[in-house]
Each structure stands twice: as C-alpha cells, then as structure tokens.
PDB file of N, CA and C in Angstrom:
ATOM      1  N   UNK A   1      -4.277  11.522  -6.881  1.00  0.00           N
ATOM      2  CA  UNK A   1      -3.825  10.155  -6.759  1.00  0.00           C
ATOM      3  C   UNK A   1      -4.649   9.289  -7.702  1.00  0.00           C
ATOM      4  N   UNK A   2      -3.836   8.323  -8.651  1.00  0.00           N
ATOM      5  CA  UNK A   2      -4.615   7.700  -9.659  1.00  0.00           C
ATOM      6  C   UNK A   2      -4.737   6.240  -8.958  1.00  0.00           C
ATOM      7  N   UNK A   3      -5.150   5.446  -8.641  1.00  0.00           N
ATOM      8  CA  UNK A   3      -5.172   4.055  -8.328  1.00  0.00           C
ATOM      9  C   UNK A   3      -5.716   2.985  -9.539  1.00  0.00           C
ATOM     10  N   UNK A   4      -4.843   1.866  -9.995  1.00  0.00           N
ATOM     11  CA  UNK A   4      -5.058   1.092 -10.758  1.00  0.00           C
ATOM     12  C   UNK A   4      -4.953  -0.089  -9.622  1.00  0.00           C
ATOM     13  N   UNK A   5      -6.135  -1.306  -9.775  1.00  0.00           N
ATOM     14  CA  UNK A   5      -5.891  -2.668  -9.519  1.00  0.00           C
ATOM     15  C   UNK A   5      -5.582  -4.104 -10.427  1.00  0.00           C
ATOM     16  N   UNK A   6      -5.184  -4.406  -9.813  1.00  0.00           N
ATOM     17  CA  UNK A   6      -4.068  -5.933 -10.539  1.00  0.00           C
ATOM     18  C   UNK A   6      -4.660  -6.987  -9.503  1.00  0.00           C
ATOM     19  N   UNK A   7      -4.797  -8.031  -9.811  1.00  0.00           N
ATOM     20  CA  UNK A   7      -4.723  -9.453  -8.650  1.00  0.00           C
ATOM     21  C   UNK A   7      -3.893 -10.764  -9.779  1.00  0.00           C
ATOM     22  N   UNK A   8      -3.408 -11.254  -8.249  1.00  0.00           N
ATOM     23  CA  UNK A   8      -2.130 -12.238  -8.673  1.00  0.00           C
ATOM     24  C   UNK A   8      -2.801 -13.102  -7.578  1.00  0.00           C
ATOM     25  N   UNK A   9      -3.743 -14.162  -8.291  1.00  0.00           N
ATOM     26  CA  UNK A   9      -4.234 -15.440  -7.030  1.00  0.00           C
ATOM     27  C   UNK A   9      -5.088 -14.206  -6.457  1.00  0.00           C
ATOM     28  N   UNK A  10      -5.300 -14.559  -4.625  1.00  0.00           N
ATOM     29  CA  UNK A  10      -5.683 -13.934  -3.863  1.00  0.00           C
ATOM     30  C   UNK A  10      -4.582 -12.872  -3.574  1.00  0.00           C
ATOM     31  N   UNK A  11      -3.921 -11.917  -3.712  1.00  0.00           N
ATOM     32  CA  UNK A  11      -3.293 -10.699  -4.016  1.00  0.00           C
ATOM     33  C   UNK A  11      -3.566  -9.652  -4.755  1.00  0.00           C
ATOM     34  N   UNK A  12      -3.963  -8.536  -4.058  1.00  0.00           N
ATOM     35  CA  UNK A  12      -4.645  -7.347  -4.855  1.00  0.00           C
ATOM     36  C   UNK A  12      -3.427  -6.398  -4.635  1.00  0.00           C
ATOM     37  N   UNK A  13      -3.498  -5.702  -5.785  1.00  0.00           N
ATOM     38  CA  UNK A  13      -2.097  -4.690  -6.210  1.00  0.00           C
ATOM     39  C   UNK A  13      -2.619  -3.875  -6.699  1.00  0.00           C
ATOM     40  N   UNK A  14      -2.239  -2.832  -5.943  1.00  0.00           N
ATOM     41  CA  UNK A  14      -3.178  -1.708  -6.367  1.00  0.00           C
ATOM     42  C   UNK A  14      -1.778  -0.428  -6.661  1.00  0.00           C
ATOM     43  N   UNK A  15      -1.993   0.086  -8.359  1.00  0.00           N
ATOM     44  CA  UNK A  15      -0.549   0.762  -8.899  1.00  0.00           C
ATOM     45  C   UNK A  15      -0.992   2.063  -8.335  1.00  0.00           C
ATOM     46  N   UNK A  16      -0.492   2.778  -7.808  1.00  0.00           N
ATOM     47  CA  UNK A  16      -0.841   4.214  -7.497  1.00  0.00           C
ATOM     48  C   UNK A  16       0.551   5.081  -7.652  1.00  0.00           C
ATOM     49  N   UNK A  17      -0.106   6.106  -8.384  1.00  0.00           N
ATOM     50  CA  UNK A  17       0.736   7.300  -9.056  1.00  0.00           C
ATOM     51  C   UNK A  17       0.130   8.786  -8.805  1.00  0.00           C
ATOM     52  N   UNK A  18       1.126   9.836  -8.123  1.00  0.00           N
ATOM     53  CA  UNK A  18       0.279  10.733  -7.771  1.00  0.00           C
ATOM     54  C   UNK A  18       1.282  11.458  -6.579  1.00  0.00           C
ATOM     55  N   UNK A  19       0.915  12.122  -5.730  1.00  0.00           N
ATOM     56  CA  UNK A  19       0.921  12.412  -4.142  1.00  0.00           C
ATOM     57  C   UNK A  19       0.018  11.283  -3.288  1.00  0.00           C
ATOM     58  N   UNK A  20       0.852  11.028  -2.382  1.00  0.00           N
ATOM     59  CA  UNK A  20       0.084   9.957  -1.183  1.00  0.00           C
ATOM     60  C   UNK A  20      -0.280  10.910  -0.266  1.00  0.00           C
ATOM     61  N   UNK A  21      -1.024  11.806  -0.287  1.00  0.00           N
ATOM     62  CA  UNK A  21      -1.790  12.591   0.730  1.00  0.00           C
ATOM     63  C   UNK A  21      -3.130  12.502   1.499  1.00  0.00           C
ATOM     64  N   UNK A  22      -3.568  13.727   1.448  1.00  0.00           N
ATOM     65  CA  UNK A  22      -5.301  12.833   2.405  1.00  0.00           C
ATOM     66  C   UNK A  22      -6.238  12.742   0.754  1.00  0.00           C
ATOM     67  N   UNK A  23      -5.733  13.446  -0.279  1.00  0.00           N
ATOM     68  CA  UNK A  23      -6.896  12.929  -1.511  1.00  0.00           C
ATOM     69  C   UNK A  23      -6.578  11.620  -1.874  1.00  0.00           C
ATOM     70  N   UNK A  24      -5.374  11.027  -1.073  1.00  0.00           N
ATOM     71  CA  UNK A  24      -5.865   9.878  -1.706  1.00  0.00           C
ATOM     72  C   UNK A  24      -6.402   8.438  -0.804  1.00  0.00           C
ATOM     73  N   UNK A  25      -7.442   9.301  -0.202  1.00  0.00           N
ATOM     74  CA  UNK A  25      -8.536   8.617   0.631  1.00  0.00           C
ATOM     75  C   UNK A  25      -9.468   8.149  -0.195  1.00  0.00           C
ATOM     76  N   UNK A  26     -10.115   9.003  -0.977  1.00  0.00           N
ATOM     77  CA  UNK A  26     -11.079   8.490  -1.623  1.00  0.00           C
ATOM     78  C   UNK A  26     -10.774   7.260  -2.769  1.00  0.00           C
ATOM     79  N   UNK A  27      -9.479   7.555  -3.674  1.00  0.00           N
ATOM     80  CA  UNK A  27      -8.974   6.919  -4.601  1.00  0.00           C
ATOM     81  C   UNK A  27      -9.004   5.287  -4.097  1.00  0.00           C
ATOM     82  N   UNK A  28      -7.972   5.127  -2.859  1.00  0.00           N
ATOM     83  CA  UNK A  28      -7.849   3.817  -2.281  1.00  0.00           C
ATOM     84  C   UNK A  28      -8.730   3.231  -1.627  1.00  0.00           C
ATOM     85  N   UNK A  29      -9.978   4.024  -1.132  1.00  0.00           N
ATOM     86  CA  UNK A  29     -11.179   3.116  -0.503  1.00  0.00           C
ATOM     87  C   UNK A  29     -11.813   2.865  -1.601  1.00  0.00           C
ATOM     88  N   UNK A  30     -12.046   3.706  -2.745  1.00  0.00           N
ATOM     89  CA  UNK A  30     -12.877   2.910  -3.853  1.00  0.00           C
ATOM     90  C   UNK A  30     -12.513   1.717  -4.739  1.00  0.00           C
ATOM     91  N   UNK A  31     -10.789   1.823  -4.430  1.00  0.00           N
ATOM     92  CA  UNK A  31     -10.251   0.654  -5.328  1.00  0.00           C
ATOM     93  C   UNK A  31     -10.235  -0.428  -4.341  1.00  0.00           C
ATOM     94  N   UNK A  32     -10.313  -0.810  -3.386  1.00  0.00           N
ATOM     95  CA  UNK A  32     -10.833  -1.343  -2.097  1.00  0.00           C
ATOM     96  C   UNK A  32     -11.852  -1.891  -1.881  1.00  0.00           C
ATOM     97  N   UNK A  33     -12.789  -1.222  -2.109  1.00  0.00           N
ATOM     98  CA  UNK A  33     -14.412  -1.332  -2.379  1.00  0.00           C
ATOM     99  C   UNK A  33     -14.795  -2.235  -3.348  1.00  0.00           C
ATOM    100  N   UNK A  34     -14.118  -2.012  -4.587  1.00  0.00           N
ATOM    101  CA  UNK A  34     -14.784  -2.802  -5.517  1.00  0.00           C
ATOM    102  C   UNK A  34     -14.504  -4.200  -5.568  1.00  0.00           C
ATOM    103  N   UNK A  35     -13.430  -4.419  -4.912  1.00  0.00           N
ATOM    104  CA  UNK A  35     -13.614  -6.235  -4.860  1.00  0.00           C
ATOM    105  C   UNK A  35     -13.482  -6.635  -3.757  1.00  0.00           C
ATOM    106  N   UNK A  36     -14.267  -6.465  -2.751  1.00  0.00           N
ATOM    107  CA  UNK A  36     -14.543  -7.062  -1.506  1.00  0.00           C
ATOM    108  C   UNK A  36     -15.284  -8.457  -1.262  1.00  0.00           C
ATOM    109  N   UNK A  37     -15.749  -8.506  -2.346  1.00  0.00           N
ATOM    110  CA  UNK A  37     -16.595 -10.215  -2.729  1.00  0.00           C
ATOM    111  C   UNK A  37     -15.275 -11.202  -3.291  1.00  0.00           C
ATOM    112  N   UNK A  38     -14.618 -10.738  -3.395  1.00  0.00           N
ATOM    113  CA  UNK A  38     -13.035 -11.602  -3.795  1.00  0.00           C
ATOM    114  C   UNK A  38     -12.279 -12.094  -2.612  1.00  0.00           C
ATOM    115  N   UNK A  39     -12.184 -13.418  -2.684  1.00  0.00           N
ATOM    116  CA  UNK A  39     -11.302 -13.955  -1.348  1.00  0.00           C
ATOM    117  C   UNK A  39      -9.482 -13.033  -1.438  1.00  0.00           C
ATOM    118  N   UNK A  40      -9.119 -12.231  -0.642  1.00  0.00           N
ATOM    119  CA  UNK A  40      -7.817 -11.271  -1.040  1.00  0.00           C
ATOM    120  C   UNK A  40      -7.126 -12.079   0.479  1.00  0.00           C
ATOM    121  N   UNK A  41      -6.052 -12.456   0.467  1.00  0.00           N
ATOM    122  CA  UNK A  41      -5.101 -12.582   1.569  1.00  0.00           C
ATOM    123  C   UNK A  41      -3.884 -11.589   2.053  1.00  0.00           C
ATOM    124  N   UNK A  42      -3.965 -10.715   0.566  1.00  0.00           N
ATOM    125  CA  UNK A  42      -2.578  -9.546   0.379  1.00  0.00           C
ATOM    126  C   UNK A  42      -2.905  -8.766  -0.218  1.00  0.00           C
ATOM    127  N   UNK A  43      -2.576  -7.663   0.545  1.00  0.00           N
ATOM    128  CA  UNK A  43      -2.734  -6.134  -0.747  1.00  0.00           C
ATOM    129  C   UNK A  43      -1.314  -5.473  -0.453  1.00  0.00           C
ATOM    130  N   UNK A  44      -0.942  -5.649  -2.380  1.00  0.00           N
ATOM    131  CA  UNK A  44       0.208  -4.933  -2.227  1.00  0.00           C
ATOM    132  C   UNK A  44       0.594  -3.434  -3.005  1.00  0.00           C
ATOM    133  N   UNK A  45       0.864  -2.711  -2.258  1.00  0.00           N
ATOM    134  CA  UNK A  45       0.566  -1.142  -2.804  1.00  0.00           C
ATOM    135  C   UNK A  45       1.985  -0.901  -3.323  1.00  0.00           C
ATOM    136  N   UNK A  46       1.634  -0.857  -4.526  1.00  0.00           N
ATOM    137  CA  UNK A  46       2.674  -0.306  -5.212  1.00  0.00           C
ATOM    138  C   UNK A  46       3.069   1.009  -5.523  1.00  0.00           C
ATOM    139  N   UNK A  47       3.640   1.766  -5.028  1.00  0.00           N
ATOM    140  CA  UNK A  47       4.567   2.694  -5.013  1.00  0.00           C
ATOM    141  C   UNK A  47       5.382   4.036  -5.759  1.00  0.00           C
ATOM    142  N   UNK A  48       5.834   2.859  -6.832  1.00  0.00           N
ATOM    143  CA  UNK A  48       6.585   3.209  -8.151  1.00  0.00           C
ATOM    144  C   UNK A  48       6.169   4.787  -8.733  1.00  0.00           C
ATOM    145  N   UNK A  49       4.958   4.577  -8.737  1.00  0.00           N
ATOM    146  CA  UNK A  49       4.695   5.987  -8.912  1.00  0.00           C
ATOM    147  C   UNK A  49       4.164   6.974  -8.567  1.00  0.00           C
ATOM    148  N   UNK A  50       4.590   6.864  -7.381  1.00  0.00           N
ATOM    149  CA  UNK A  50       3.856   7.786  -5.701  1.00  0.00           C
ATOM    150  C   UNK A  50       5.377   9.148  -6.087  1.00  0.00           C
ATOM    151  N   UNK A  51       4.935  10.221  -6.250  1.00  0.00           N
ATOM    152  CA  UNK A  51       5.972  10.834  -6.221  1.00  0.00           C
ATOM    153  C   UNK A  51       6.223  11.482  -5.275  1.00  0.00           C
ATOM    154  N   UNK A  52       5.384  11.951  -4.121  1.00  0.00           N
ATOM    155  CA  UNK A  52       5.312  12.231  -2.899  1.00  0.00           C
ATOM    156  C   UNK A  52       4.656  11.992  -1.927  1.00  0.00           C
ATOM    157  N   UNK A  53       4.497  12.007  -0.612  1.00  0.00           N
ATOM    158  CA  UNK A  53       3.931  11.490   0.704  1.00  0.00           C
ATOM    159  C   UNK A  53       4.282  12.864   1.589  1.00  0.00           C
ATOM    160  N   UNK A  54       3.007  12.911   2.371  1.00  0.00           N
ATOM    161  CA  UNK A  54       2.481  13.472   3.509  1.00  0.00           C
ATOM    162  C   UNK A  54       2.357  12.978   4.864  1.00  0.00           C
ATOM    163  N   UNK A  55       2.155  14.026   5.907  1.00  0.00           N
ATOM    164  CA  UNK A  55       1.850  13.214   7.080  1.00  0.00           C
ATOM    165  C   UNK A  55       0.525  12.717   6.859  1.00  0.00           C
ATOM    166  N   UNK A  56      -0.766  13.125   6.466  1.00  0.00           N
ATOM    167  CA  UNK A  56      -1.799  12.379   6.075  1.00  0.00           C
ATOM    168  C   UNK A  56      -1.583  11.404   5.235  1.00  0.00           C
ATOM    169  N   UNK A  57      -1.122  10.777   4.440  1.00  0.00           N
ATOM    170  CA  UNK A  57      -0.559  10.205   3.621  1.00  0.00           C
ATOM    171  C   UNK A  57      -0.155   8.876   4.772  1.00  0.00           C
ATOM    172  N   UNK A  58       0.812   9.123   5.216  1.00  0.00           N
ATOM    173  CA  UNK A  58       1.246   8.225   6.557  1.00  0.00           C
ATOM    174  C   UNK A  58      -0.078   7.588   7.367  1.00  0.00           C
ATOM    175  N   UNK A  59      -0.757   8.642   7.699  1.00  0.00           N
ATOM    176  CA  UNK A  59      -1.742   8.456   8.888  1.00  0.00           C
ATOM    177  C   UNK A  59      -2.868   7.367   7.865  1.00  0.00           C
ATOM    178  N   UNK A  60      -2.987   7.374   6.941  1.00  0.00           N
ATOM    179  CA  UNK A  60      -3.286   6.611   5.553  1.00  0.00           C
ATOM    180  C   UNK A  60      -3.270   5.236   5.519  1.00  0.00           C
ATOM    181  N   UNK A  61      -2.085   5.372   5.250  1.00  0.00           N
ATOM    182  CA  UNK A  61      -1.583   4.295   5.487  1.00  0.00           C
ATOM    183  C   UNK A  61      -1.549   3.423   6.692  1.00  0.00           C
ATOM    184  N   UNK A  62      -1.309   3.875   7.656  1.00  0.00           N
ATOM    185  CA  UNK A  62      -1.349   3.386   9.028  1.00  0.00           C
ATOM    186  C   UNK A  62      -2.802   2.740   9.224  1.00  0.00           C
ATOM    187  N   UNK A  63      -3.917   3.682   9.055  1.00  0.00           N
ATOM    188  CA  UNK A  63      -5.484   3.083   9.226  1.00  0.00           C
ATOM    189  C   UNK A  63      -5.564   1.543   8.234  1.00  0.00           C
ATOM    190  N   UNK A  64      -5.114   2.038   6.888  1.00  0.00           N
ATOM    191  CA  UNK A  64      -5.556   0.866   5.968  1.00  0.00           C
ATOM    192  C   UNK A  64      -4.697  -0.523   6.582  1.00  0.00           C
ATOM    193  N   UNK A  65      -3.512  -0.319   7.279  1.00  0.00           N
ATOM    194  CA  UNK A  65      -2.454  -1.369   7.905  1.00  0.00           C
ATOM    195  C   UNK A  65      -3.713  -2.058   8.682  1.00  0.00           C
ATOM    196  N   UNK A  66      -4.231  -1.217   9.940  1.00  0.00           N
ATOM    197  CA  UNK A  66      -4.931  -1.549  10.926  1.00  0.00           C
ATOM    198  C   UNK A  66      -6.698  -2.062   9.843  1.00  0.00           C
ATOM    199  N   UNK A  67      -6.939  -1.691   9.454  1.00  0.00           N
ATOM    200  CA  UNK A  67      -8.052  -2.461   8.867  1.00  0.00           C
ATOM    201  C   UNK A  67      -7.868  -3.537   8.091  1.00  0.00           C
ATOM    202  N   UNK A  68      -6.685  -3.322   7.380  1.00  0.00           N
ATOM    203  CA  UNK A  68      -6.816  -4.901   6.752  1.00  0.00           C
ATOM    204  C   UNK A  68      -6.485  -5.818   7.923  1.00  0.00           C
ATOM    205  N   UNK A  69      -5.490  -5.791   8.681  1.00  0.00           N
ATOM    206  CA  UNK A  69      -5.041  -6.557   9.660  1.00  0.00           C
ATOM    207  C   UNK A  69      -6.119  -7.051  10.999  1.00  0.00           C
ATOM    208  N   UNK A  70      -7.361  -6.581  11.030  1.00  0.00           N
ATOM    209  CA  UNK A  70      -8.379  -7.165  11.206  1.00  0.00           C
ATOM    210  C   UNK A  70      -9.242  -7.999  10.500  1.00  0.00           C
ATOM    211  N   UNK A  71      -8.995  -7.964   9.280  1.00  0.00           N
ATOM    212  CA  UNK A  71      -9.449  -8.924   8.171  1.00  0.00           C
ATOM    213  C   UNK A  71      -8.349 -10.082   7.962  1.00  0.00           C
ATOM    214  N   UNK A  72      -7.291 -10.104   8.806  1.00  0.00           N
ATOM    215  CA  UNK A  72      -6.104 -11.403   8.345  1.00  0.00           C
ATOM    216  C   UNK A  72      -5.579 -11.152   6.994  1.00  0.00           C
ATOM    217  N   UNK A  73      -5.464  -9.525   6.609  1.00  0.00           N
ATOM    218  CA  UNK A  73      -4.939  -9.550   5.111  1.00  0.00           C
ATOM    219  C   UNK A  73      -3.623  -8.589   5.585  1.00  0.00           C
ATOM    220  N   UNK A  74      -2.466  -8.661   4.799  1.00  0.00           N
ATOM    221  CA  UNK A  74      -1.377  -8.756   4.796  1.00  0.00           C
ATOM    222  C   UNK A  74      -1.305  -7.098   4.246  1.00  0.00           C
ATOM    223  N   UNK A  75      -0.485  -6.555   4.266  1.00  0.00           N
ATOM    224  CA  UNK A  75      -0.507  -5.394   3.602  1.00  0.00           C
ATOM    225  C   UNK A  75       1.493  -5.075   3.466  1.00  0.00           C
ATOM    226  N   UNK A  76       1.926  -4.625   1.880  1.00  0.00           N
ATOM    227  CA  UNK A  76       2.980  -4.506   1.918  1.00  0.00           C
ATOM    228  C   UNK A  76       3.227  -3.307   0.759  1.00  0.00           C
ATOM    229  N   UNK A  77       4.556  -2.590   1.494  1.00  0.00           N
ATOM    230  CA  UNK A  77       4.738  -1.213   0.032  1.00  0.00           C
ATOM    231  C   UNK A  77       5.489  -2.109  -0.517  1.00  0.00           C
ATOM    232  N   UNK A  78       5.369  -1.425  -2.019  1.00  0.00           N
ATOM    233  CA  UNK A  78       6.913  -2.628  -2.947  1.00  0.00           C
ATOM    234  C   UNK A  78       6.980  -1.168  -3.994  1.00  0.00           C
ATOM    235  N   UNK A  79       8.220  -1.232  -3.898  1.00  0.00           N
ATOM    236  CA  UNK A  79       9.263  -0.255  -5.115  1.00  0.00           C
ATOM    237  C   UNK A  79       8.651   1.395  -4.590  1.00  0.00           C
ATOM    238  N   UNK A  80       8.966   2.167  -2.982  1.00  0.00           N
ATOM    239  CA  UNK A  80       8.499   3.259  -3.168  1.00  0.00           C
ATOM    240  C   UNK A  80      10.128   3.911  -4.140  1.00  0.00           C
ATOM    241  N   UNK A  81       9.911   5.070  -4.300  1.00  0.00           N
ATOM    242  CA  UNK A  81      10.848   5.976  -4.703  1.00  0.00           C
ATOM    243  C   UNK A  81      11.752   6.534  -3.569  1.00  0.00           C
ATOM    244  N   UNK A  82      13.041   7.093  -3.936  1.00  0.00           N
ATOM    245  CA  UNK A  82      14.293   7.009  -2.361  1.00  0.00           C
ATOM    246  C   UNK A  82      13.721   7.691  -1.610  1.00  0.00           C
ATOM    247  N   UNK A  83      13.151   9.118  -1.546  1.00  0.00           N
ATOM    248  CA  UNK A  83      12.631  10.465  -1.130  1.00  0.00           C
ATOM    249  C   UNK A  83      11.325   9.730  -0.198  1.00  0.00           C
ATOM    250  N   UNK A  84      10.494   9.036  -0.819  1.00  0.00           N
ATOM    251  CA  UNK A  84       9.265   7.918  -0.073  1.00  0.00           C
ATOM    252  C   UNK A  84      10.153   7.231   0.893  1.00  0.00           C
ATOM    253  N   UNK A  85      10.402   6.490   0.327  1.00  0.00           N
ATOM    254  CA  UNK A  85      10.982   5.570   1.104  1.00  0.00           C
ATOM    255  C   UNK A  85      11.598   6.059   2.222  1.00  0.00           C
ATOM    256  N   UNK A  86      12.375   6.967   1.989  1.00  0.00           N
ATOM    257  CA  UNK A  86      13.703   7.606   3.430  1.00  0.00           C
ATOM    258  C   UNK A  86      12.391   8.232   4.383  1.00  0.00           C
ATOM    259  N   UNK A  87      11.483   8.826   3.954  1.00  0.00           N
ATOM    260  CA  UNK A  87      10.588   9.363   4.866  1.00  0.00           C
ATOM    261  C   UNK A  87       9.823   7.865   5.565  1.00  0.00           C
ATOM    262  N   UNK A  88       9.326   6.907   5.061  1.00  0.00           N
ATOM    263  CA  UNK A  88       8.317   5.879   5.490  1.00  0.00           C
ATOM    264  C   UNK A  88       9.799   5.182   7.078  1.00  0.00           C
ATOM    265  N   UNK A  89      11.219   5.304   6.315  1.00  0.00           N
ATOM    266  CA  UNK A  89      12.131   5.028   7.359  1.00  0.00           C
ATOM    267  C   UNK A  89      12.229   5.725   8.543  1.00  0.00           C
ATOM    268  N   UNK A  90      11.834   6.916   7.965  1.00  0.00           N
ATOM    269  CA  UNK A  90      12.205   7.907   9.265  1.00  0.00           C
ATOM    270  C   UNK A  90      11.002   7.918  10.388  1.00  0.00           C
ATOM    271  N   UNK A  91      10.118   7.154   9.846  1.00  0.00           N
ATOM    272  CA  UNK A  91       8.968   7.455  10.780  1.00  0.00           C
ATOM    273  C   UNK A  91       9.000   5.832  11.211  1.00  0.00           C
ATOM    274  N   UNK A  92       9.670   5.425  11.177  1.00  0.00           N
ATOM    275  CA  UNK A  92       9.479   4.059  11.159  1.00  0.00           C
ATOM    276  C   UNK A  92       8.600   3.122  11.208  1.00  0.00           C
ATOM    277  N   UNK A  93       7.847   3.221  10.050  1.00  0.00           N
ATOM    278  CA  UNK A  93       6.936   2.667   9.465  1.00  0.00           C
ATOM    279  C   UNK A  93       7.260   1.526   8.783  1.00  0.00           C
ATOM    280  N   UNK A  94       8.671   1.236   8.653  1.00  0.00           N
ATOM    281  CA  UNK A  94       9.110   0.086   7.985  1.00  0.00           C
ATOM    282  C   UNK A  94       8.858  -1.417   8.940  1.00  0.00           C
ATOM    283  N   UNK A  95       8.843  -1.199  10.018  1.00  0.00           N
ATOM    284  CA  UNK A  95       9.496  -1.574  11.280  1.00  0.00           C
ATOM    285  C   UNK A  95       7.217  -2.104  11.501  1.00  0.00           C
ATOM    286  N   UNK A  96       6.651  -1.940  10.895  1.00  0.00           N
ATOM    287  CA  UNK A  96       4.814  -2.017  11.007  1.00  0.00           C
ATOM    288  C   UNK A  96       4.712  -2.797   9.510  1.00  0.00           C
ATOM    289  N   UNK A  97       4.819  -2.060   8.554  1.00  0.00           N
ATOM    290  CA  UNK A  97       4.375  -2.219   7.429  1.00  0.00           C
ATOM    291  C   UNK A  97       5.759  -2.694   6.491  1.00  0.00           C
ATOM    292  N   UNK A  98       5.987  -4.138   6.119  1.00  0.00           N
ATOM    293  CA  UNK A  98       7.142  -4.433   4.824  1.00  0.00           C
ATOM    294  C   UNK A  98       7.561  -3.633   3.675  1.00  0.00           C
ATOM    295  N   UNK A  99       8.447  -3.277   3.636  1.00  0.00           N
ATOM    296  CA  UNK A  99       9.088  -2.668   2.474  1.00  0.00           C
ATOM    297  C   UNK A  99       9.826  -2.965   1.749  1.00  0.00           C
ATOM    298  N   UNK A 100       9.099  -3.457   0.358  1.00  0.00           N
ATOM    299  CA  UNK A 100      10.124  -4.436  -0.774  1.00  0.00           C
ATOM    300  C   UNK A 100      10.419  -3.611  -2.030  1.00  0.00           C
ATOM    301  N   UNK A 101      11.063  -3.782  -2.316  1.00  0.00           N
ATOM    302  CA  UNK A 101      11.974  -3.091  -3.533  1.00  0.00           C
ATOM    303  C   UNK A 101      11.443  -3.978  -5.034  1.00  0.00           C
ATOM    304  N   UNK A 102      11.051  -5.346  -5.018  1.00  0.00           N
ATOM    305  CA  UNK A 102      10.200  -5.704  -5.951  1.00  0.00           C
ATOM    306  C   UNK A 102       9.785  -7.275  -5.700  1.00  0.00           C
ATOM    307  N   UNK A 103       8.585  -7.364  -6.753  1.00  0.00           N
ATOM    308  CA  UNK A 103       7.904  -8.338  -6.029  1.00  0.00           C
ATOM    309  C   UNK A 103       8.479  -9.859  -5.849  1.00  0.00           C
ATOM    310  N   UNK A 104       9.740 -10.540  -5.884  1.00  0.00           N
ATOM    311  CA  UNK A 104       9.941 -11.513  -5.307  1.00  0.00           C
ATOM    312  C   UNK A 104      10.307 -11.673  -3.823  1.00  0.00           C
ATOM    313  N   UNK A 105      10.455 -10.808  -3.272  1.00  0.00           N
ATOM    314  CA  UNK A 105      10.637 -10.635  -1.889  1.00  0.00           C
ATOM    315  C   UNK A 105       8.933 -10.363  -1.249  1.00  0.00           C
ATOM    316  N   UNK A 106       8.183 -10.213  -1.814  1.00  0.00           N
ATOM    317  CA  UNK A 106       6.956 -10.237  -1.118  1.00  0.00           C
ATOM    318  C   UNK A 106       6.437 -11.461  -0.718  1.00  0.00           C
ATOM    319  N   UNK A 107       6.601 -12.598  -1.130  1.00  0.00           N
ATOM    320  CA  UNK A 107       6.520 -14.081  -0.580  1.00  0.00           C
ATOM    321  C   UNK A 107       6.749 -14.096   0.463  1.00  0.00           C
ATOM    322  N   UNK A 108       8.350 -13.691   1.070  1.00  0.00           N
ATOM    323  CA  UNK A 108       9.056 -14.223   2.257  1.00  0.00           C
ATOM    324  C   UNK A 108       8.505 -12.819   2.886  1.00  0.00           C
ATOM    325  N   UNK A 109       7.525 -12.244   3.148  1.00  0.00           N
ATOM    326  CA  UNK A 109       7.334 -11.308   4.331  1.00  0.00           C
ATOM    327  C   UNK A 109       5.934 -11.478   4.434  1.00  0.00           C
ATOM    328  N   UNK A 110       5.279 -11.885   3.502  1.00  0.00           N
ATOM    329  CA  UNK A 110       3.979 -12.126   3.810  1.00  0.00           C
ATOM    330  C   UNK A 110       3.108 -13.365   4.959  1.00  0.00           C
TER     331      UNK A 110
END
C-alpha cells in the first residue's frame, strides 16, 4: 500500500494505491502521524487506486472511523473502484462511513 498526502484548508487526503489489507496499517498511521500538529477537520481517503480490500482492510478502516471520530474529524471514501465499493456495500459500511464518487459531494456529507 503506497499512501500519498494532499490538504485542501483543514482536509487531509490521503491518495492510496495498492491492496487495502492489514499492510496497510503501517502506511496510513505514518501518513497520519506526520501532520498531527495541523488543525485537520476531514480526512478524505481516496480510493481510486485501492485495487483491492480485505477483511483486515475493513477492520482498518473501521478503527481509523472510530479514532478520528473521537477527535471530531470527519472521515470519508471518495472514488473507490466497483469491486471496492460493492464489497464496502455489502458489509455495510456505507451506512458508518460516506461514500463519494468525487470530491464535490464531500461538502454535503461532511
């Protein structure tokens, strides 16, 4: 899992390309890590080039939901791929965590 970060204002976007599995624990806590001295209200994980997901992957995701959401920060997927996506539906994870197809719809869910 490769993780790149972006910020838009207080919005951290973090591009990740790869498998969303349990290696990419380390990837997303370090891109995480490094700007924690930055006022962030939103982290939005971008997707686009996630080519697959795991149940660790899920369980992943789910923790980082629950930790930012003790910090009052927002957390949203934008643009997974259909195969991502139909799985994040099936577990209904959509229904916890927003799922946008691209970023002008991230306003109105945040």
């Amino acid at each position: 899992m490769l993780v790149m970060t972006r910020w838009d204002k207080k919005t951290r976007i973090l591009l990740l390309s790869g498998r969303f599995d349990k290696t990419a624990r380390v990837p997303m806590e370090t891109a995480l890590a490094t700007a924690e001295h930055r006022p962030c209200n939103q982290v939005i994980l971008d997707f686009s080039g996630v080519s697959s997901m795991d149940s660790a992957g899920i369980g992943k995701l789910l923790l980082l939901y629950y930790s930012l959401r003790k910090k009052f920060v927002s957390l949203t997927v934008m643009n997974p791929r259909p195969l991502v996506e139909d799985l994040l539906q099936m577990v209904n994870l959509a229904t916890v965590i927003p799922i946008v197809q691209n970023k002008t719809l991230i306003r109105s869910v945040a």
